[in-house]
Protein backbone atom coordinates (compact mmCIF):
# COMPACT_ATOMS: atom_id res chain seq x y z
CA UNK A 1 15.25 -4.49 -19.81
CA UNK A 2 16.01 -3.02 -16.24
CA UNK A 3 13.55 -1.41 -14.18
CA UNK A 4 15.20 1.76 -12.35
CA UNK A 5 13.09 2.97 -9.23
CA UNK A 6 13.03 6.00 -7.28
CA UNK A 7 12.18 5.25 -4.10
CA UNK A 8 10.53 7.39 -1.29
CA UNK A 9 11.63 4.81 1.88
CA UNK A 10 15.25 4.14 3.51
CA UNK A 11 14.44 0.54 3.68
CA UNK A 12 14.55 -0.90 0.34
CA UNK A 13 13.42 -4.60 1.39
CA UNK A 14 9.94 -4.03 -0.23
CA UNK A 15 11.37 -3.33 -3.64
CA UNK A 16 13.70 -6.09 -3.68
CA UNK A 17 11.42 -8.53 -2.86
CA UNK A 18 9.36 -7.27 -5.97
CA UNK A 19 12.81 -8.21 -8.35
CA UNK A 20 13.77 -4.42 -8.32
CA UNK A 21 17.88 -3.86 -8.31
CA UNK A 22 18.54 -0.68 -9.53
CA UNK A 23 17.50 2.56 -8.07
CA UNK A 24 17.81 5.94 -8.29
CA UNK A 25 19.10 7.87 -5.11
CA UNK A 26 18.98 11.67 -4.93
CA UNK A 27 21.79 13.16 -3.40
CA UNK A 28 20.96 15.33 -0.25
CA UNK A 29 22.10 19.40 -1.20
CA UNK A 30 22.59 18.42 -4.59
CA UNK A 31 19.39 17.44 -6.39
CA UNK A 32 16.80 18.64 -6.55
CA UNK A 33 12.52 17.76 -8.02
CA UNK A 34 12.30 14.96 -5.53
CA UNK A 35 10.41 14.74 -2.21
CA UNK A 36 12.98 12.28 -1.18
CA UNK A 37 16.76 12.96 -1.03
CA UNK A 38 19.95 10.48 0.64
CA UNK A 39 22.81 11.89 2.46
CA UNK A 40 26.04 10.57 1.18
CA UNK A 41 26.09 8.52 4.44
CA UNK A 42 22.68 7.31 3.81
CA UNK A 43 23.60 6.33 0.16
CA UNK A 44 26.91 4.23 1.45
CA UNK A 45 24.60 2.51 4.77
CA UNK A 46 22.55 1.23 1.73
CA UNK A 47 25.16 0.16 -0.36
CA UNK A 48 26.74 -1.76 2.38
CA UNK A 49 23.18 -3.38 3.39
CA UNK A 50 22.33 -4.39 0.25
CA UNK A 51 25.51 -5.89 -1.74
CA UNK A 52 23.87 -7.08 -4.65
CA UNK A 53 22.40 -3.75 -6.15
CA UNK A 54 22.72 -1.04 -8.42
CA UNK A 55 22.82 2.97 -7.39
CA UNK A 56 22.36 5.73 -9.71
CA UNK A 57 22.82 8.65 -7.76
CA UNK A 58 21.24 11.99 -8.77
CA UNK A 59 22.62 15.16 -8.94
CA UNK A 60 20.54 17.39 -10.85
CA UNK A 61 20.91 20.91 -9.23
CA UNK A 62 22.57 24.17 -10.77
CA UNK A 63 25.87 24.31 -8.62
CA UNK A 64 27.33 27.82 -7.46
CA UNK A 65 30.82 28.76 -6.97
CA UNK A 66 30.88 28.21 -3.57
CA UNK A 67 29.88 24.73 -3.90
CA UNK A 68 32.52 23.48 -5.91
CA UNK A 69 34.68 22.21 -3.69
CA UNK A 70 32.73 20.50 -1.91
CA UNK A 71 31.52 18.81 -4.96
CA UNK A 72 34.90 17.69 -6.01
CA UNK A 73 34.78 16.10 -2.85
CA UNK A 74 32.05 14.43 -2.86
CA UNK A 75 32.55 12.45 -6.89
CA UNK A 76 35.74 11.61 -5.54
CA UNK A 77 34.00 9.73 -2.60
CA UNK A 78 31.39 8.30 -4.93
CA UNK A 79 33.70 7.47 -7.20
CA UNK A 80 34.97 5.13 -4.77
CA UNK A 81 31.60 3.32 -3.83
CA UNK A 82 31.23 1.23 -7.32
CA UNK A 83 27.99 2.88 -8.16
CA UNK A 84 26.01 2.57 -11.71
CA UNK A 85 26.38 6.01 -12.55
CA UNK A 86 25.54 9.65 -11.79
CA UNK A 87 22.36 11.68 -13.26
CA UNK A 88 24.02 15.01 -13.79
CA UNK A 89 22.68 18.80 -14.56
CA UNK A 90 25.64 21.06 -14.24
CA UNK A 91 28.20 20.67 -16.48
CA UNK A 92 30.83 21.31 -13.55
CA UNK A 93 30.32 17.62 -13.25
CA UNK A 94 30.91 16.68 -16.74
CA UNK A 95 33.82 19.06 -16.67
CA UNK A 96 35.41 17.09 -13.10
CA UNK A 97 34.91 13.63 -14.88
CA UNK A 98 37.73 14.37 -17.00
CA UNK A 99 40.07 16.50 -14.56
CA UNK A 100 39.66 14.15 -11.50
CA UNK A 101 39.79 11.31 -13.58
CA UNK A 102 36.98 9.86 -12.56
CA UNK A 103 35.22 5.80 -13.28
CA UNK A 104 31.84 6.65 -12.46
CA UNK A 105 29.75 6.84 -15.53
CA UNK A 106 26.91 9.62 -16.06
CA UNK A 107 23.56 10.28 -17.46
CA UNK A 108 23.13 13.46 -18.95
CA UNK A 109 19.41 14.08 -17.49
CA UNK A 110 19.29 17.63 -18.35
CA UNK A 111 15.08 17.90 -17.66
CA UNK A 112 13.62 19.48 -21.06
CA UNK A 113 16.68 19.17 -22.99
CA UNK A 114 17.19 15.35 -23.73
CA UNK A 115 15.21 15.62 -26.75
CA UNK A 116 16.79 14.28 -30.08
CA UNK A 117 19.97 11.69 -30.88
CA UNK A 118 22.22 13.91 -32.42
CA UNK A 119 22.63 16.14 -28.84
CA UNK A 120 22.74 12.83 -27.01
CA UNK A 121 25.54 11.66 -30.03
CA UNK A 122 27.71 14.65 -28.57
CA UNK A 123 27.50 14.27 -24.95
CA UNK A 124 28.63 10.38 -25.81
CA UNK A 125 31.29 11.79 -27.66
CA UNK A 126 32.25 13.92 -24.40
CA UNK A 127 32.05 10.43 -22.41
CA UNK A 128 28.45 10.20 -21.32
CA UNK A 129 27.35 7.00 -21.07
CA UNK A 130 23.45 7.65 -20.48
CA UNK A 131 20.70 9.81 -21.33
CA UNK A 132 17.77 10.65 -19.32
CA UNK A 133 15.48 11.08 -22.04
CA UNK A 134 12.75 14.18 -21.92
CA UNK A 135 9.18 13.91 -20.54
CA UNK A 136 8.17 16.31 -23.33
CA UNK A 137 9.02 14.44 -26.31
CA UNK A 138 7.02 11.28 -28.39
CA UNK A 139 7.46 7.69 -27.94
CA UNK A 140 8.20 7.98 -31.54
CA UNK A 141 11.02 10.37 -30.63
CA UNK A 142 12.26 8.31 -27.94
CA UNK A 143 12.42 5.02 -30.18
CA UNK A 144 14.44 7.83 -32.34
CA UNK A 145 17.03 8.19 -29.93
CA UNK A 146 16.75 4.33 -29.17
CA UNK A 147 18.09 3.54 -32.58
CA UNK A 148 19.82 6.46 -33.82
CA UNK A 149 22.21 7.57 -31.24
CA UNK A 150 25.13 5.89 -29.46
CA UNK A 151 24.14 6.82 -25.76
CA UNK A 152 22.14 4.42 -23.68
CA UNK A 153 18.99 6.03 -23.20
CA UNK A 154 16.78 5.74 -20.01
CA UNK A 155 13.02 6.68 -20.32
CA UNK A 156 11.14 8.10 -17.43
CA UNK A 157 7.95 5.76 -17.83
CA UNK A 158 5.74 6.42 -14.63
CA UNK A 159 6.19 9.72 -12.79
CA UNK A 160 4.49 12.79 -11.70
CA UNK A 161 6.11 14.73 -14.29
CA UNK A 162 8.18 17.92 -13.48
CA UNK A 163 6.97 21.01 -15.36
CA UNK A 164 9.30 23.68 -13.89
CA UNK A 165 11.83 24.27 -11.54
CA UNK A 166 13.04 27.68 -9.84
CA UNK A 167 15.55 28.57 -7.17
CA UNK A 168 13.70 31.29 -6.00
CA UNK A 169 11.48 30.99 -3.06
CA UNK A 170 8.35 31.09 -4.88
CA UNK A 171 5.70 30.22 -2.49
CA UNK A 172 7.32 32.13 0.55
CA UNK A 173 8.26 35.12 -1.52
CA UNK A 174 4.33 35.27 -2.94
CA UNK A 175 2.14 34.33 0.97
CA UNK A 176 5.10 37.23 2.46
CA UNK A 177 4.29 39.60 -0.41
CA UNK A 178 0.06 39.46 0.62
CA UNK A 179 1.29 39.35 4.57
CA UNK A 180 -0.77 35.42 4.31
CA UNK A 181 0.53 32.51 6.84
CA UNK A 182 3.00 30.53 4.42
CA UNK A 183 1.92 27.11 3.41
CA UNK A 184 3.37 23.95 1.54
CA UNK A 185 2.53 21.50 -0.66
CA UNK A 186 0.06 23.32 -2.38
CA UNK A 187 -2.04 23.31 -5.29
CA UNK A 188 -2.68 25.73 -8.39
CA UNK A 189 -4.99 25.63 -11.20
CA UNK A 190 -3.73 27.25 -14.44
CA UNK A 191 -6.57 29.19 -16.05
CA UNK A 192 -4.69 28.99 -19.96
CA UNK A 193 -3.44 25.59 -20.03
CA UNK A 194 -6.30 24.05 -17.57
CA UNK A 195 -3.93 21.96 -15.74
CA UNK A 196 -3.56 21.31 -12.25
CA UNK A 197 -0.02 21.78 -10.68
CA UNK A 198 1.68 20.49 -7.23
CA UNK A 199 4.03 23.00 -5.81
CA UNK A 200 6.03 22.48 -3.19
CA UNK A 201 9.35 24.46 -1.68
CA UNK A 202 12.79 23.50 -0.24
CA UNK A 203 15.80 25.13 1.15
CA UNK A 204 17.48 24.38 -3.12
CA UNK A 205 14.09 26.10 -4.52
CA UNK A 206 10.82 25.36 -5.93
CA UNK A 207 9.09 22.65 -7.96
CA UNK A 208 6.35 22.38 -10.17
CA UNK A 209 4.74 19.36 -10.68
CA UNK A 210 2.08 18.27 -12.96
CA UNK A 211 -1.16 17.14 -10.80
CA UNK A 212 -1.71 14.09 -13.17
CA UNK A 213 0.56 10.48 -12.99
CA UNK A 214 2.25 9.80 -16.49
CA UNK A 215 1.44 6.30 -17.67
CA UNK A 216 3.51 5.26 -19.94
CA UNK A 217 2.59 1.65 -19.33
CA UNK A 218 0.93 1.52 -23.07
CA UNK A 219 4.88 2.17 -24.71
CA UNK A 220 6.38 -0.89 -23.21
CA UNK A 221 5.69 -3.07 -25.69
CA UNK A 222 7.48 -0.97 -28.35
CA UNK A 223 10.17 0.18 -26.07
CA UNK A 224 11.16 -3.72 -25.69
CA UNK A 225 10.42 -4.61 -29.58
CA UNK A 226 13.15 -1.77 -29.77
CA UNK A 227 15.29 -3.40 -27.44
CA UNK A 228 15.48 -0.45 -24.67
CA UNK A 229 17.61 -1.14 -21.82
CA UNK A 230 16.37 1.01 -19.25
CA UNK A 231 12.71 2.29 -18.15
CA UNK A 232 12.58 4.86 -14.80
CA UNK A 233 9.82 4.95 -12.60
CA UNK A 234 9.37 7.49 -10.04
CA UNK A 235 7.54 6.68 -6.46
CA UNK A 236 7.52 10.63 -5.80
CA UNK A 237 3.72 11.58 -4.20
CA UNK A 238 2.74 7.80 -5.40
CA UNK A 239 0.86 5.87 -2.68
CA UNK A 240 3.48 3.12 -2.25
CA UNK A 241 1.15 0.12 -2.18
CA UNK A 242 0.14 1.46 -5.53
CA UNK A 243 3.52 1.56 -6.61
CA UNK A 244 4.48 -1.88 -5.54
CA UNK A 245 1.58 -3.45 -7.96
CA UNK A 246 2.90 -1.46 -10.59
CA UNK A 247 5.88 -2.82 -10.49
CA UNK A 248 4.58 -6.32 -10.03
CA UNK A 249 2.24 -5.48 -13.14
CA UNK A 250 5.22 -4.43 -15.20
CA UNK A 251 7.31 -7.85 -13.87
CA UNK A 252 4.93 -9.79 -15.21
CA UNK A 253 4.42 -8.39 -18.59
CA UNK A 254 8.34 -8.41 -18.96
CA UNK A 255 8.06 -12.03 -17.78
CA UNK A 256 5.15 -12.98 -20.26
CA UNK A 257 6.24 -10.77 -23.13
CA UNK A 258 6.92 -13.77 -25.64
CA UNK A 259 4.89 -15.87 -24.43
CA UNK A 260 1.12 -15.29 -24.18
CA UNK A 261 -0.62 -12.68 -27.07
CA UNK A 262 -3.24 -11.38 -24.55
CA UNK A 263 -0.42 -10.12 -22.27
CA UNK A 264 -0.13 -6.10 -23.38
CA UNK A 265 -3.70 -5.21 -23.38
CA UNK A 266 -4.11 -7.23 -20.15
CA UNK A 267 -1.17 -5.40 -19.08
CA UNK A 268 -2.59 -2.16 -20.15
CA UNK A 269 -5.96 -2.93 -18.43
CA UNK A 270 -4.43 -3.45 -15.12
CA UNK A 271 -2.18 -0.90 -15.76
CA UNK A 272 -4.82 2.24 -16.24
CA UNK A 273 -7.15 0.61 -13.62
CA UNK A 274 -4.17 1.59 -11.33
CA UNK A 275 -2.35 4.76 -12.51
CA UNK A 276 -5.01 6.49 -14.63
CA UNK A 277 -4.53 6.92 -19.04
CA UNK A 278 -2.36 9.94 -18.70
CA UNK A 279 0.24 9.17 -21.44
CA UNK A 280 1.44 12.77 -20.95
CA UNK A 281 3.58 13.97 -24.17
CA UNK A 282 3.82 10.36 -25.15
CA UNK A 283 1.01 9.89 -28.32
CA UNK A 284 0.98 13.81 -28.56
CA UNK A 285 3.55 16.32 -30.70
CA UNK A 286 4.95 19.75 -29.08
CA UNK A 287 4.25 22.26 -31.76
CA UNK A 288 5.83 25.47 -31.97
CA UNK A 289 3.29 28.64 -33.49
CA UNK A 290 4.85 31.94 -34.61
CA UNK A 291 1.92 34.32 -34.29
C-alpha cells in the first residue's frame, strides 16, 4: 500500500523523512477545495529537488471556455514532467487525453460521484487509470469497488471532508448584501443537520468544509486484507505536527501488520487519541426517503 499526502508546505523534507513518496499537488487556477495550491513552476522546482518521488497533480475545477487553451497548454507541459497522474473534474481533460495524445494517466476524482464499480468500470474503459473514491459512501462500498471494478481506486482516509463547493462568491456576496465588513475563514452552524461547517472563499469560489476530521484509521486493516493500493490523506487545516504522527502511526501499523496481533487496536488507540472517532460516512449508509 502507498500512502498519498497532501501537503500544506513547499518544503517537502519533513514528509520524506517520515517514508512519504507520493503526494498530491494542487494545481494553482485549476483546483480547487484546498487551502494550498502549486504553480506549475512550483510543481517542476519540486520535481527537480526531489528526484525520487511521485506527483499527482490535481485539477479538480469546472473549466470555462476561455480557459481552454490555456489548459491544453498546460497537460502538454505536464505531460512532459513524468508525473503519477492527474486528479481530474472536467471532462475537457478526459476529452484532451485522447486528442493530444497524452501519457499522463488520470484519476477520475469527481467529489460525490465516485460511488459504485460499474461507473468507475466505464471511465477505465475510456482510459482512466484511477478513481478517487467518494467521502460519502461505506467502507463496505469502497471494498466493493476494490474488488469489483477494473480501476485502481484511491480512498481519501484522513481529511476534513468537503461537503460543497460553489463558484459563486458566497461569503462576499452575503456580508455585501447586510452592508457587514467581509470576513474569511469562517464558521456556520447548521440548525437541521447540527453540523458545524468551515467556509472559506477564493478568487475560483467557495468551499464548504465539514468542521470534524474523518478518521478512517479503523478501515485500514480491511482496506489491506483487500489488498488496496492507495490510501489519501489530506494535511488541509491539520496542525502539521499532528499530521506527521499520523503518518508515523499509520507507518508503523503497515510495518507491523503481519506481525504482532495487538497492532490494529493499538493502532486505533493512538490513532483516535490523535484525530478524534469521526469515521464520517464510513460505518454509516446514505439513505434516500421519498416523503
Amino acid at each position: 500500500m502507498d500512502i498519498i499526502v497532501k501537503p500544506i508546505l513547499d518544503n517537502l523534507d519533513s514528509y520524506i523523512k517520515n517514508d512519504i513518496n507520493t503526494f498530491l499537488l494542487p494545481l494553482a487556477n485549476y483546483s480547487v477545495e484546498s487551502t494550498k495550491y502549486y504553480s506549475l513552476d512550483a510543481i517542476k522546482n519540486i520535481k527537480n529537488k526531489y528526484k525520487n518521488i511521485n506527483i499527482f497533480i490535481s485539477i479538480n475545477k469546472n473549466i470555462v471556455n476561455k480557459e481552454l487553451s490555456e489548459l491544453q497548454e498546460i497537460l502538454k507541459e505536464i505531460d512532459k514532467l513524468d508525473i503519477k497522474g492527474i486528479f481530474f473534474y472536467d471532462l475537457a481533460i478526459l476529452s484532451y487525453k485522447e486528442k493530444l495524445n497524452l501519457k499522463t494517466d488520470l484519476v477520475w476524482s469527481s467529489t460525490h460521484m465516485v460511488t459504485n464499480y460499474k461507473t468507475c468500470d466505464y471511465y477505465y474503459k475510456k482510459g482512466v487509470k484511477y478513481a478517487h473514491t467518494s467521502k460519502e459512501i461505506t467502507k463496505d462500498e469502497i471494498i466493493d469497488i476494490i474488488n469489483k471494478s477494473m480501476i485502481t481506486p484511491i480512498v481519501e482516509l484522513i481529511s476534513y471532508p468537503t461537503i460543497a463547493f460553489s463558484k459563486r462568491k458566497l461569503v462576499t456576496n452575503y456580508y455585501k448584501n447586510y452592508n457587514l465588513d467581509i470576513k474569511d475563514n469562517i464558521k456556520v452552524f447548521d440548525d437541521k443537520s447540527r453540523q458545524k461547517f468551515y467556509i472559506y472563499e477564493d478568487k475560483n469560489g467557495t468551499t464548504f468544509i465539514l468542521n470534524k476530521l474523518m478518521n478512517g484509521s479503523k478501515i485500514l486493516k480491511e482496506l489491506l486484507d483487500n489488498n488496496t493500493k492507495y490510501i489519501l490523506l489530506k494535511e488541509d487545516l491539520i496542525d502539521h505536527d499532528i499530521f506527521i504522527k499520523c503518518i508515523k502511526n499509520i507507518n508503523y501499523y503497515l510495518n507491523n501488520y503481519n506481525k504482532d496481533n495487538n497492532s490494529y487496536n493499538n493502532f486505533i488507540k493512538k490513532q483516535n487519541e490523535l484525530l478524534g472517532r469521526n469515521t464520517n460516512f464510513f460505518y454509516r449508509k446514505t439513505i434516500y426517503k421519498v416523503k
